[in-house]
PDB file of N, CA and C in Angstrom:
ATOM      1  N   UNK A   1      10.005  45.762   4.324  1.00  0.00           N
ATOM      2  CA  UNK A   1      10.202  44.607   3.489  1.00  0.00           C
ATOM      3  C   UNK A   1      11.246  43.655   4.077  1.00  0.00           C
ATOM      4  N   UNK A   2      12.030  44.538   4.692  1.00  0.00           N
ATOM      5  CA  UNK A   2      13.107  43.232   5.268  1.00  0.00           C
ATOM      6  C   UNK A   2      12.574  42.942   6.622  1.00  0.00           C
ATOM      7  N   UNK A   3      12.085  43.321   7.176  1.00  0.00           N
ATOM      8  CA  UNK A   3      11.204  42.787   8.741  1.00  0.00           C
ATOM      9  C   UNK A   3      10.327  41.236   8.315  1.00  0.00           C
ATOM     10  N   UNK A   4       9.903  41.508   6.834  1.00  0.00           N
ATOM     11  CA  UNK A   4       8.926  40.466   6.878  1.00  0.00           C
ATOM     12  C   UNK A   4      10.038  39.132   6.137  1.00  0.00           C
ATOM     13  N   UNK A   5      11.120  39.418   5.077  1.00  0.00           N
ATOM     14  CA  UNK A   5      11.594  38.353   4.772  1.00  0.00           C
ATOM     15  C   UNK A   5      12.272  37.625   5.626  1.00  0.00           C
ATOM     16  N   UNK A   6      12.951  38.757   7.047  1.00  0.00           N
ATOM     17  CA  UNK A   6      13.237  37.813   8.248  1.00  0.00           C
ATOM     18  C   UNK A   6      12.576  37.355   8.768  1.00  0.00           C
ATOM     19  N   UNK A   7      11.807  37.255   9.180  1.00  0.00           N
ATOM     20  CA  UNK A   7      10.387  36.911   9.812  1.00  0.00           C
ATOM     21  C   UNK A   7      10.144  35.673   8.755  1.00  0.00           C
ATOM     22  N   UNK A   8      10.143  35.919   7.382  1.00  0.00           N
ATOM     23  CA  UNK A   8       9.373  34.637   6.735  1.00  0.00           C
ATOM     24  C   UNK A   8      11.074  33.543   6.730  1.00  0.00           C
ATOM     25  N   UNK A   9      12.083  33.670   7.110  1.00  0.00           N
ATOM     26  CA  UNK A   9      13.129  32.935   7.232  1.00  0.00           C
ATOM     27  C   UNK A   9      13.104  32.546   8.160  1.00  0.00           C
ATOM     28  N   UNK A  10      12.934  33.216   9.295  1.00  0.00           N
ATOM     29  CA  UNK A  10      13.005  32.895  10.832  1.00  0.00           C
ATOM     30  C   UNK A  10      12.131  31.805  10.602  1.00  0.00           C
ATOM     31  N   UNK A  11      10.963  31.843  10.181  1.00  0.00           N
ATOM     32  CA  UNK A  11       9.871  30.365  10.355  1.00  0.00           C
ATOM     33  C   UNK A  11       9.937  29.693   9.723  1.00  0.00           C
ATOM     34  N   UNK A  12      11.004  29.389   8.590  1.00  0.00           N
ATOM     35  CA  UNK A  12      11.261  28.262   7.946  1.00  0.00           C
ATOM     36  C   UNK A  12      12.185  27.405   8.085  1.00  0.00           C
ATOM     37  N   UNK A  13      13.022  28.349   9.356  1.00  0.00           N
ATOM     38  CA  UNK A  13      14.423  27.715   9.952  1.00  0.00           C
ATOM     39  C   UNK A  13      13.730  26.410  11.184  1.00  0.00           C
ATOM     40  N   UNK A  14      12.971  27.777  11.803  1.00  0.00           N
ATOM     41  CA  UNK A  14      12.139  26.982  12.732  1.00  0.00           C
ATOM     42  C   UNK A  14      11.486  25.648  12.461  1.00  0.00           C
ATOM     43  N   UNK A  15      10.694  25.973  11.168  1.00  0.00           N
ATOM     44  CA  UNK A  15       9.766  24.288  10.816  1.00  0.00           C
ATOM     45  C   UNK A  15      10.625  23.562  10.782  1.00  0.00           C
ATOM     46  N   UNK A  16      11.920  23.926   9.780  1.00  0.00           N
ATOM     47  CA  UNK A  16      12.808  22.798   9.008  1.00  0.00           C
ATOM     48  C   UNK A  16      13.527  22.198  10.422  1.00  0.00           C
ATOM     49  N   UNK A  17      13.530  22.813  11.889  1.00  0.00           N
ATOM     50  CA  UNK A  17      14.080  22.071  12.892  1.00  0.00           C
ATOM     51  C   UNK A  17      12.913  21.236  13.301  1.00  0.00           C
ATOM     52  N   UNK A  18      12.295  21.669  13.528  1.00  0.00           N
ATOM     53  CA  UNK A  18      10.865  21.150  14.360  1.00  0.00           C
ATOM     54  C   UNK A  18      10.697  19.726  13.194  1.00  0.00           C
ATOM     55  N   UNK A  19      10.535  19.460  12.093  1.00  0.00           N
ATOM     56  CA  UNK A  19      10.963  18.209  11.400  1.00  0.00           C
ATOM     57  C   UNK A  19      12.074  17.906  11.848  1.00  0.00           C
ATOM     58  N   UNK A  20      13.099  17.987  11.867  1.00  0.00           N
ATOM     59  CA  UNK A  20      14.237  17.604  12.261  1.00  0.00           C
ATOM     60  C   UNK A  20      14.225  16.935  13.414  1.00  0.00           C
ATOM     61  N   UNK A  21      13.673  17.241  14.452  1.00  0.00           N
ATOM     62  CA  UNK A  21      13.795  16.577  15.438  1.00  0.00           C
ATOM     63  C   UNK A  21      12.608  16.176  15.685  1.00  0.00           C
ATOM     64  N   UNK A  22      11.738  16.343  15.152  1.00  0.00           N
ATOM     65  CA  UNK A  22      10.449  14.932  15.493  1.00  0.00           C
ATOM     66  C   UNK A  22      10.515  13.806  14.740  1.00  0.00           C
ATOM     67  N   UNK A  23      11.188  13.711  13.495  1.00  0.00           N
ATOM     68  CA  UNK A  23      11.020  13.210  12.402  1.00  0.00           C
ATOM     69  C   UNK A  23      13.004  12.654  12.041  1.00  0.00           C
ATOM     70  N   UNK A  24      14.031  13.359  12.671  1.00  0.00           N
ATOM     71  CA  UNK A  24      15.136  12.544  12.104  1.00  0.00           C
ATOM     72  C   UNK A  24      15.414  13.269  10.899  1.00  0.00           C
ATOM     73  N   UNK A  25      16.876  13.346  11.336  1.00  0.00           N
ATOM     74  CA  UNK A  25      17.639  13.777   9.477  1.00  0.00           C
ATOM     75  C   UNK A  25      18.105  12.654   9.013  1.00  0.00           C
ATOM     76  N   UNK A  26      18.193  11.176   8.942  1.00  0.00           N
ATOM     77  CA  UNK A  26      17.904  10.112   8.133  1.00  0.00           C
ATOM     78  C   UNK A  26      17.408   9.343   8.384  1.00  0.00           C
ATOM     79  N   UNK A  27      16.065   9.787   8.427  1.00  0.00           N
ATOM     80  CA  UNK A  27      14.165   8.297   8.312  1.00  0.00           C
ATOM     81  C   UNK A  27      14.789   7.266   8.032  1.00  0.00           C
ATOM     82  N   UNK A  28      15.104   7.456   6.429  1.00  0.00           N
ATOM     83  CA  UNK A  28      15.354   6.686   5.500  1.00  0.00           C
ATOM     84  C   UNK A  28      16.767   5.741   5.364  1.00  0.00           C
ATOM     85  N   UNK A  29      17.533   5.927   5.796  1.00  0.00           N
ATOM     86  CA  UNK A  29      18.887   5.514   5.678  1.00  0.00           C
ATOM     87  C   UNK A  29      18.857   4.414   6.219  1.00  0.00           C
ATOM     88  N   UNK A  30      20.050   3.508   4.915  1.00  0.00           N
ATOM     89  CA  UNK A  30      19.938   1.868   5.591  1.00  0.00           C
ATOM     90  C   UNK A  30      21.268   1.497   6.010  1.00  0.00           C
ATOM     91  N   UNK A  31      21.645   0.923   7.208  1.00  0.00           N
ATOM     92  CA  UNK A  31      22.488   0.895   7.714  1.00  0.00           C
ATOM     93  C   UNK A  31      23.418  -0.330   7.599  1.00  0.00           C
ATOM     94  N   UNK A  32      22.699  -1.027   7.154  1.00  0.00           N
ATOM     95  CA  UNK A  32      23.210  -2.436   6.233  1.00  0.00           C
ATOM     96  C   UNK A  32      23.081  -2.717   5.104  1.00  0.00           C
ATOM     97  N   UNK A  33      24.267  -3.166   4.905  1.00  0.00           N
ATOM     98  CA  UNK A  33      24.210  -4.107   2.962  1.00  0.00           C
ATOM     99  C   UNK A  33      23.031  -5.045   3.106  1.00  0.00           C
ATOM    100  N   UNK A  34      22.046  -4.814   2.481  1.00  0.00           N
ATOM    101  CA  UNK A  34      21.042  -5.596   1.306  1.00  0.00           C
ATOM    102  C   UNK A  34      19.891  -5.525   2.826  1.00  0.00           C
ATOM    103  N   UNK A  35      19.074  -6.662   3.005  1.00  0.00           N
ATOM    104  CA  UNK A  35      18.534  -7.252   3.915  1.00  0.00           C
ATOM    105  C   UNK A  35      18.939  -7.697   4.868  1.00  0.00           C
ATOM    106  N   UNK A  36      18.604  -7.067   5.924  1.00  0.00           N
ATOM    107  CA  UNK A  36      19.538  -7.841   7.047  1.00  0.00           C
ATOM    108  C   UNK A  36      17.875  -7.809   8.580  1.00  0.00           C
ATOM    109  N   UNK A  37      17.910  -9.576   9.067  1.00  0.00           N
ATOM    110  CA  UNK A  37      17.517  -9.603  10.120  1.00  0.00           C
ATOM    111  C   UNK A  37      18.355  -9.804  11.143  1.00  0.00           C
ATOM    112  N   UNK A  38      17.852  -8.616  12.261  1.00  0.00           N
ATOM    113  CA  UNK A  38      18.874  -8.693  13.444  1.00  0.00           C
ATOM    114  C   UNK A  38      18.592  -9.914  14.567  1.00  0.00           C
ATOM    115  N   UNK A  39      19.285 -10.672  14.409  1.00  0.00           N
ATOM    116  CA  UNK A  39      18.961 -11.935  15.848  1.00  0.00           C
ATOM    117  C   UNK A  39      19.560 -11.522  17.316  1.00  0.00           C
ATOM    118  N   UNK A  40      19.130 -11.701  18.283  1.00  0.00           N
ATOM    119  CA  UNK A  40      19.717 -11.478  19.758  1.00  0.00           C
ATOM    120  C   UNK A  40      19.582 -13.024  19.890  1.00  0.00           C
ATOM    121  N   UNK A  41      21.115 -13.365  19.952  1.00  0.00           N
ATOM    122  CA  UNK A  41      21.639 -14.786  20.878  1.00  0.00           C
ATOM    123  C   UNK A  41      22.094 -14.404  22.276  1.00  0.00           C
ATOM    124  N   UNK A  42      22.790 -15.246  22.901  1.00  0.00           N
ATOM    125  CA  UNK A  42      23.446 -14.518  24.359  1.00  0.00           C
ATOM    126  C   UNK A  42      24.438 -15.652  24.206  1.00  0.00           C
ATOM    127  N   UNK A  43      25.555 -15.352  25.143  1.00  0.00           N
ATOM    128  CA  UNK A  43      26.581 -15.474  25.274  1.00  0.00           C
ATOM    129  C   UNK A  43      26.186 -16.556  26.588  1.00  0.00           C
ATOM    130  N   UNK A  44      26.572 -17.859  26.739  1.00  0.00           N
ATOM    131  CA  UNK A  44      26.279 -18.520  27.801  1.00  0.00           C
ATOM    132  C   UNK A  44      27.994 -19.347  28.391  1.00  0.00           C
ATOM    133  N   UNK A  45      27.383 -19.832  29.536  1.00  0.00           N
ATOM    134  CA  UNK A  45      28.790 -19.973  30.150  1.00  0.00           C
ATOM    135  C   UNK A  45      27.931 -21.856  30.760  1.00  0.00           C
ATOM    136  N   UNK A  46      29.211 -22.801  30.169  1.00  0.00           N
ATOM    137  CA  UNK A  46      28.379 -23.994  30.925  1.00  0.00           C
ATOM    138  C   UNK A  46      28.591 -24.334  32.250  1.00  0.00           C
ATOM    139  N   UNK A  47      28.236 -24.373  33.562  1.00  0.00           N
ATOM    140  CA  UNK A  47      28.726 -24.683  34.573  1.00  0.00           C
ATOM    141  C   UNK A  47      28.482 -26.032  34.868  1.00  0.00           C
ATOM    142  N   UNK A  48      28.932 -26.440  35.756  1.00  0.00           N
ATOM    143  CA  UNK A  48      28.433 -28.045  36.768  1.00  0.00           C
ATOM    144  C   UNK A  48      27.753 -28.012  37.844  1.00  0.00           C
ATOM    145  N   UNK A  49      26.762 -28.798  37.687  1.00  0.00           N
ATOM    146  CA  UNK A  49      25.983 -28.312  39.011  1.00  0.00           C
ATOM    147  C   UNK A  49      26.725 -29.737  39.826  1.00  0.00           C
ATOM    148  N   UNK A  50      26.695 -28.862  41.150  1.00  0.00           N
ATOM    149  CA  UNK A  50      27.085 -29.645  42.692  1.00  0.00           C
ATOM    150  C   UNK A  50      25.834 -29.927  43.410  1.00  0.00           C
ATOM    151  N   UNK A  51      25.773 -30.590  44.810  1.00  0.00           N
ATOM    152  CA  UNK A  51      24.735 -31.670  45.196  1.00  0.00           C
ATOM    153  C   UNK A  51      23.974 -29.829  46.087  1.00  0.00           C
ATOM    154  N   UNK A  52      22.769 -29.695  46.052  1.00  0.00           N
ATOM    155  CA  UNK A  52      21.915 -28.394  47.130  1.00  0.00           C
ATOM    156  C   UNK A  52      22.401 -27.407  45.779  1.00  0.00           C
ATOM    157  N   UNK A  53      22.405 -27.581  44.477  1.00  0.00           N
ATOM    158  CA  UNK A  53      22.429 -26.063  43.711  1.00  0.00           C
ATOM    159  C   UNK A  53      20.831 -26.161  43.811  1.00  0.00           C
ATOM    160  N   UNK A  54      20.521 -24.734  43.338  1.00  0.00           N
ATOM    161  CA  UNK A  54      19.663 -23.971  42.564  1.00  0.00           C
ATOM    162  C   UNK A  54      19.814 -23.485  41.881  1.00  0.00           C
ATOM    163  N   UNK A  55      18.628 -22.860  41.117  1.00  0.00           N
ATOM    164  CA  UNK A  55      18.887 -22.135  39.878  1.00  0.00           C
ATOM    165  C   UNK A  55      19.349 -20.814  40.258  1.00  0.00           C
ATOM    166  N   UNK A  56      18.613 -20.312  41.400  1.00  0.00           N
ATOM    167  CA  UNK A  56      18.954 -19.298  41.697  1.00  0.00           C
ATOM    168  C   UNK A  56      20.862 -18.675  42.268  1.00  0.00           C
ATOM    169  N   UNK A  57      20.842 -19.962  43.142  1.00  0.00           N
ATOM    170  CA  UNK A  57      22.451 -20.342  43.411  1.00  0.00           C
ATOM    171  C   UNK A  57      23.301 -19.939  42.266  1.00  0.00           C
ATOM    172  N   UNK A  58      22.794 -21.029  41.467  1.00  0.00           N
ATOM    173  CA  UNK A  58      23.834 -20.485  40.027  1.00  0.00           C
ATOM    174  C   UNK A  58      23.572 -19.197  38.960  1.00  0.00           C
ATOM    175  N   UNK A  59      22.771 -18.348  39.308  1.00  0.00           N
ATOM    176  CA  UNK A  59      22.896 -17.204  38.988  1.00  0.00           C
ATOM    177  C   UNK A  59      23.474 -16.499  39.889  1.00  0.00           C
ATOM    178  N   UNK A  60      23.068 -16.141  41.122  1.00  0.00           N
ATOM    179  CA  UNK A  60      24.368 -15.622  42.017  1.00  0.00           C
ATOM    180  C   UNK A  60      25.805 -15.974  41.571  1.00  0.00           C
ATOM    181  N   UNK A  61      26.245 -17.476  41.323  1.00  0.00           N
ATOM    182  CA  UNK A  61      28.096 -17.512  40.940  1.00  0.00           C
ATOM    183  C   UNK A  61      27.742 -17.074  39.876  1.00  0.00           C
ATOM    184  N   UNK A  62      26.803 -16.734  38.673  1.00  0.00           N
ATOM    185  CA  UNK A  62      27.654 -16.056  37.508  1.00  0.00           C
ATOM    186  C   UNK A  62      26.400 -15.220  36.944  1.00  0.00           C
ATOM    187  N   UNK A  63      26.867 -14.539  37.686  1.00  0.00           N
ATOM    188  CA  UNK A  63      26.268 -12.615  37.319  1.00  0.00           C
ATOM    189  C   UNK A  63      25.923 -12.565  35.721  1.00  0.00           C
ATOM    190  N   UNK A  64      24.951 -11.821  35.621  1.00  0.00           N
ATOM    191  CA  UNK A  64      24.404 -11.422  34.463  1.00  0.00           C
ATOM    192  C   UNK A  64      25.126  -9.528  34.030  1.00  0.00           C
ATOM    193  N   UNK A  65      25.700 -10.020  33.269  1.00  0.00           N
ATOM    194  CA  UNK A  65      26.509  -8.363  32.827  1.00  0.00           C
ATOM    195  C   UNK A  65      25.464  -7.212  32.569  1.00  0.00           C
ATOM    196  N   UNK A  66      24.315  -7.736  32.551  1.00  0.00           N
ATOM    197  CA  UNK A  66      23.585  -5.990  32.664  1.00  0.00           C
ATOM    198  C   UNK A  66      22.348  -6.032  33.268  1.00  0.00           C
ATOM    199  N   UNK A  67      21.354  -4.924  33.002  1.00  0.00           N
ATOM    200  CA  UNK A  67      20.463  -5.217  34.397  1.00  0.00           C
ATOM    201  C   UNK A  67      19.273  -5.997  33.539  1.00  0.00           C
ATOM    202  N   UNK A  68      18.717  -6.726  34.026  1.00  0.00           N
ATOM    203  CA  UNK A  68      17.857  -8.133  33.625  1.00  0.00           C
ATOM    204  C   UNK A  68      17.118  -8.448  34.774  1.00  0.00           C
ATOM    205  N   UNK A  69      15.700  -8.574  34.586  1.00  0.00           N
ATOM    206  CA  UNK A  69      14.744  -8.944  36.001  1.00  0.00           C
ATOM    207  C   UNK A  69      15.004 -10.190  36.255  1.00  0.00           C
ATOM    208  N   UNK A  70      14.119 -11.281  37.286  1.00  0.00           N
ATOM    209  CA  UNK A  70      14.969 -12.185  37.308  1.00  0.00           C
ATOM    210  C   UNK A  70      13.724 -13.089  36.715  1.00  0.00           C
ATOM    211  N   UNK A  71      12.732 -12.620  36.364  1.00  0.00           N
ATOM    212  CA  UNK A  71      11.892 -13.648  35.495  1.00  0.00           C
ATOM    213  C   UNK A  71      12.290 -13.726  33.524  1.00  0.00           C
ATOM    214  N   UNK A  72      12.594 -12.647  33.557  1.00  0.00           N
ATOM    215  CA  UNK A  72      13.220 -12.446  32.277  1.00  0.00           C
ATOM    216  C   UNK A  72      15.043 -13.458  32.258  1.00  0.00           C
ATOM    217  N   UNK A  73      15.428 -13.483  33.693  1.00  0.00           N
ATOM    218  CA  UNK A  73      16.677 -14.434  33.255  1.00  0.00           C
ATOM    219  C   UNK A  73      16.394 -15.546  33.772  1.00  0.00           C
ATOM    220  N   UNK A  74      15.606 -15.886  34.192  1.00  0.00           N
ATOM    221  CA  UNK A  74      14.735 -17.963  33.872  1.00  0.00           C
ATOM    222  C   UNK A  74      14.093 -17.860  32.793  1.00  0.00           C
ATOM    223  N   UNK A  75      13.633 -16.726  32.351  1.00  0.00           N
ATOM    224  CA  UNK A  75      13.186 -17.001  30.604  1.00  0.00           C
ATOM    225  C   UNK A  75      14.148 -17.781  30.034  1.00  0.00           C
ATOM    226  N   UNK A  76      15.279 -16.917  30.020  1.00  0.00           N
ATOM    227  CA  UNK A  76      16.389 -17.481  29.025  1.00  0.00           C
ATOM    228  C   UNK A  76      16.629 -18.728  29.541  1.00  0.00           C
ATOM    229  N   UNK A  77      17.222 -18.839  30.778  1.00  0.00           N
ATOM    230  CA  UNK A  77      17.533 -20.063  31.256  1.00  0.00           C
ATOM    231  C   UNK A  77      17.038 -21.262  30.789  1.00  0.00           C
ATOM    232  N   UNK A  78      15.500 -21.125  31.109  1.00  0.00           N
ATOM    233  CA  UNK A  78      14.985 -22.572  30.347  1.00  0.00           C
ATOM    234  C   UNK A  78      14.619 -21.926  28.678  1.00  0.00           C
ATOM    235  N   UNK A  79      15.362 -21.429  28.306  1.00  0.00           N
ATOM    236  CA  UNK A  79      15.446 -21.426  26.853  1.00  0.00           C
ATOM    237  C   UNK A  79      16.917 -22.267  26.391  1.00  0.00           C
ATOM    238  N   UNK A  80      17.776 -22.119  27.088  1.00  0.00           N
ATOM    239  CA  UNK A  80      19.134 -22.904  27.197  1.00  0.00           C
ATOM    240  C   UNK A  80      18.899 -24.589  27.785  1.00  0.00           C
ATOM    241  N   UNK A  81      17.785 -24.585  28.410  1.00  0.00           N
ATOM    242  CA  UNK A  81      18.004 -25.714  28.960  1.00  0.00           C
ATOM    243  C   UNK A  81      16.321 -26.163  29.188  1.00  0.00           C
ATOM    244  N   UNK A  82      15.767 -26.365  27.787  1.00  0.00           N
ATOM    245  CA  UNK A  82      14.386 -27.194  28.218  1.00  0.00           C
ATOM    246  C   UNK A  82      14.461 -27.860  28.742  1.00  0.00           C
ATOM    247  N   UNK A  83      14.901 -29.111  29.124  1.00  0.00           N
ATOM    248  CA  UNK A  83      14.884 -30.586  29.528  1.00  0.00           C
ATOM    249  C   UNK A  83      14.738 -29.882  31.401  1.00  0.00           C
ATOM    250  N   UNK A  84      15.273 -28.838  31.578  1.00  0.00           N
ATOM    251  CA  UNK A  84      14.964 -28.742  33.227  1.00  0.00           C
ATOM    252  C   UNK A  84      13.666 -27.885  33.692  1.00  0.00           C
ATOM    253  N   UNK A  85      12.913 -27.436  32.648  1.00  0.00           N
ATOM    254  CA  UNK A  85      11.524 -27.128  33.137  1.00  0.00           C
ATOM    255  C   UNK A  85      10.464 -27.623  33.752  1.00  0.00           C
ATOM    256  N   UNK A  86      10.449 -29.429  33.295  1.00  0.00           N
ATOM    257  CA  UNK A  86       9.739 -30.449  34.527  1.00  0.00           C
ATOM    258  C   UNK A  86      10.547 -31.282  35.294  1.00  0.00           C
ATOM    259  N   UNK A  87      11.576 -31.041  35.325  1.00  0.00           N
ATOM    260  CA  UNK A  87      12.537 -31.825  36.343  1.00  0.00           C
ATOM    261  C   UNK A  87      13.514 -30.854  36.924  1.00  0.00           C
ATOM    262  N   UNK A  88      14.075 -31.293  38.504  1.00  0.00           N
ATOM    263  CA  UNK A  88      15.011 -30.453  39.126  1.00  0.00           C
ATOM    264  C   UNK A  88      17.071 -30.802  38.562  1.00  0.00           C
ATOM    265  N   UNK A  89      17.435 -30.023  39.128  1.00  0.00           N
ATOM    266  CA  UNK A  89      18.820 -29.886  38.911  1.00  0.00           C
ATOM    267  C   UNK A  89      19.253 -31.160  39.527  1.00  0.00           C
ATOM    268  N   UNK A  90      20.414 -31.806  38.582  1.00  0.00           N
ATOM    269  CA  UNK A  90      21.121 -33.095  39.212  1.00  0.00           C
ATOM    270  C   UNK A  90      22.330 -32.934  39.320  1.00  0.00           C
ATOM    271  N   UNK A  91      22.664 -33.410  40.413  1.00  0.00           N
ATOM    272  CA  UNK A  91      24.651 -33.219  40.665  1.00  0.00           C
ATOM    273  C   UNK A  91      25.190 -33.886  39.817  1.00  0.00           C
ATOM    274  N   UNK A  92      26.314 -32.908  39.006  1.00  0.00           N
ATOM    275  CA  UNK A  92      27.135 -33.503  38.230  1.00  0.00           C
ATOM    276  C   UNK A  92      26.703 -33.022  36.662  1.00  0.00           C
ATOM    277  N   UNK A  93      25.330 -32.599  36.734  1.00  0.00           N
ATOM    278  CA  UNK A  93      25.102 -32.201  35.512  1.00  0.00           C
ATOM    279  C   UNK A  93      25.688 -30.853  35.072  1.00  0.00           C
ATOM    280  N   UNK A  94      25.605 -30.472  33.530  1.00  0.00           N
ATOM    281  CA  UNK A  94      26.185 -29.267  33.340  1.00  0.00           C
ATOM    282  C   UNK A  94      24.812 -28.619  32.380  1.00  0.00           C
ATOM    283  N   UNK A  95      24.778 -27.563  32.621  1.00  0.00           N
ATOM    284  CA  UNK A  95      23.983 -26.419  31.829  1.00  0.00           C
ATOM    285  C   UNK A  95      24.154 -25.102  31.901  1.00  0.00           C
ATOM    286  N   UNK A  96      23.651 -24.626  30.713  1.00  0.00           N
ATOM    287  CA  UNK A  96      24.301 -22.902  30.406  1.00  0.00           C
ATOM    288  C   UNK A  96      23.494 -22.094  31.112  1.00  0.00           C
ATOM    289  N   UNK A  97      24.131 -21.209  31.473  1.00  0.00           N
ATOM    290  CA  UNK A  97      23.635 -19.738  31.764  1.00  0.00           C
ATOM    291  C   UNK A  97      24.015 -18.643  31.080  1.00  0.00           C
ATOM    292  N   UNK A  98      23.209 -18.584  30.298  1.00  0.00           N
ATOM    293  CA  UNK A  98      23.327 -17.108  29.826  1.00  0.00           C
ATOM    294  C   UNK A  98      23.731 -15.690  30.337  1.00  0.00           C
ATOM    295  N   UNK A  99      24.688 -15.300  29.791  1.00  0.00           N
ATOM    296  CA  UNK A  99      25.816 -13.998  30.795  1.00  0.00           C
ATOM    297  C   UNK A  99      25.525 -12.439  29.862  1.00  0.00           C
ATOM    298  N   UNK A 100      24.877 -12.508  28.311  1.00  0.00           N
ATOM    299  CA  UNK A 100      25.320 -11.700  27.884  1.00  0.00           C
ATOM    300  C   UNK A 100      24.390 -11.383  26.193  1.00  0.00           C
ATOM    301  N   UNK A 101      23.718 -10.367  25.982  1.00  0.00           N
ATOM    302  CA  UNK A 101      23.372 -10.620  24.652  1.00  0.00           C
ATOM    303  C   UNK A 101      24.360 -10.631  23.856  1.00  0.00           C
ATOM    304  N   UNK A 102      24.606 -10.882  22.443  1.00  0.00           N
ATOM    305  CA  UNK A 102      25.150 -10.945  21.622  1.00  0.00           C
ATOM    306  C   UNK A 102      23.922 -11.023  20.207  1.00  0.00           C
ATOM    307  N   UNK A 103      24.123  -9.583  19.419  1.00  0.00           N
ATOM    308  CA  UNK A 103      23.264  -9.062  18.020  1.00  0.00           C
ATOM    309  C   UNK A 103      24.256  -9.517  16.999  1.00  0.00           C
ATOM    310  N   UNK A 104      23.948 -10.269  15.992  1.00  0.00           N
ATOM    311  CA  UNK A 104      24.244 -10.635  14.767  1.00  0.00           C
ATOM    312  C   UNK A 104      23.405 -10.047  13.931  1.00  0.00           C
ATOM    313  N   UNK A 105      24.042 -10.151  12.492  1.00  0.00           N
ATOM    314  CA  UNK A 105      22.883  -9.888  11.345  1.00  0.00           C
ATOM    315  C   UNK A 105      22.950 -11.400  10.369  1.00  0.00           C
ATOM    316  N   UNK A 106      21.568 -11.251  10.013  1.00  0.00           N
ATOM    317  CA  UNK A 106      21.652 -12.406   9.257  1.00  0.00           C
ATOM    318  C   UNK A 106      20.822 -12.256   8.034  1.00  0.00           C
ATOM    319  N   UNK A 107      21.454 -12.368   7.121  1.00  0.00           N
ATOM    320  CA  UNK A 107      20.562 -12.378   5.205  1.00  0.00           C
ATOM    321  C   UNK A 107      19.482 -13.150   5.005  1.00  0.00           C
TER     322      UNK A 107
END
């Protein structure tokens, strides 16, 4: 009799992990007050462009803090700066480069 109630414990320890880790010990849990949508902004830095920049140029002087392909950081780029998607870079002008996400919540 006690072979089998260990046995029927042993496999309920077992399931109750096997949920546990496929499934999470809080599914359910909310980690914010009320409603919250999470936005990803980034953190941008404005530089000046000089006469022979590129875009690429000016990502070399200012590094992207984590790893980012480099079509994914001209995404952003001309997300910071529509007006240069049909026209090239002009000396003297200034535009952002994005250095960094930054997550807010917003109600």
């Amino acid at each position: 009799m006690r072979l089998l109630l260990w046995t029927v414990l042993f496999f309920v320890v077992v399931a109750v992990i096997k949920i546990d880790l496929q499934e999470g010990t809080l599914p359910l849990a909310e980690f914010y007050e009320g409603d919250c949508v999470q936005i990803v902004e980034y953190e941008t830095v404005r530089v000046k462009v000089t006469p022979n920049d590129t875009i690429h140029s000016l990502f070399a002087a200012v590094p992207y803090e984590y790893n980012i392909s480099q079509s994914e950081r001209l995404t952003l780029f001309f997300r910071y700066n529509p007006h240069l998607e049909k026209q090239s870079l002009v000396a003297g002008e200034e535009v952002l480069i994005p250095i960094k996400p930054v997550n807010r919540c917003e109600k």
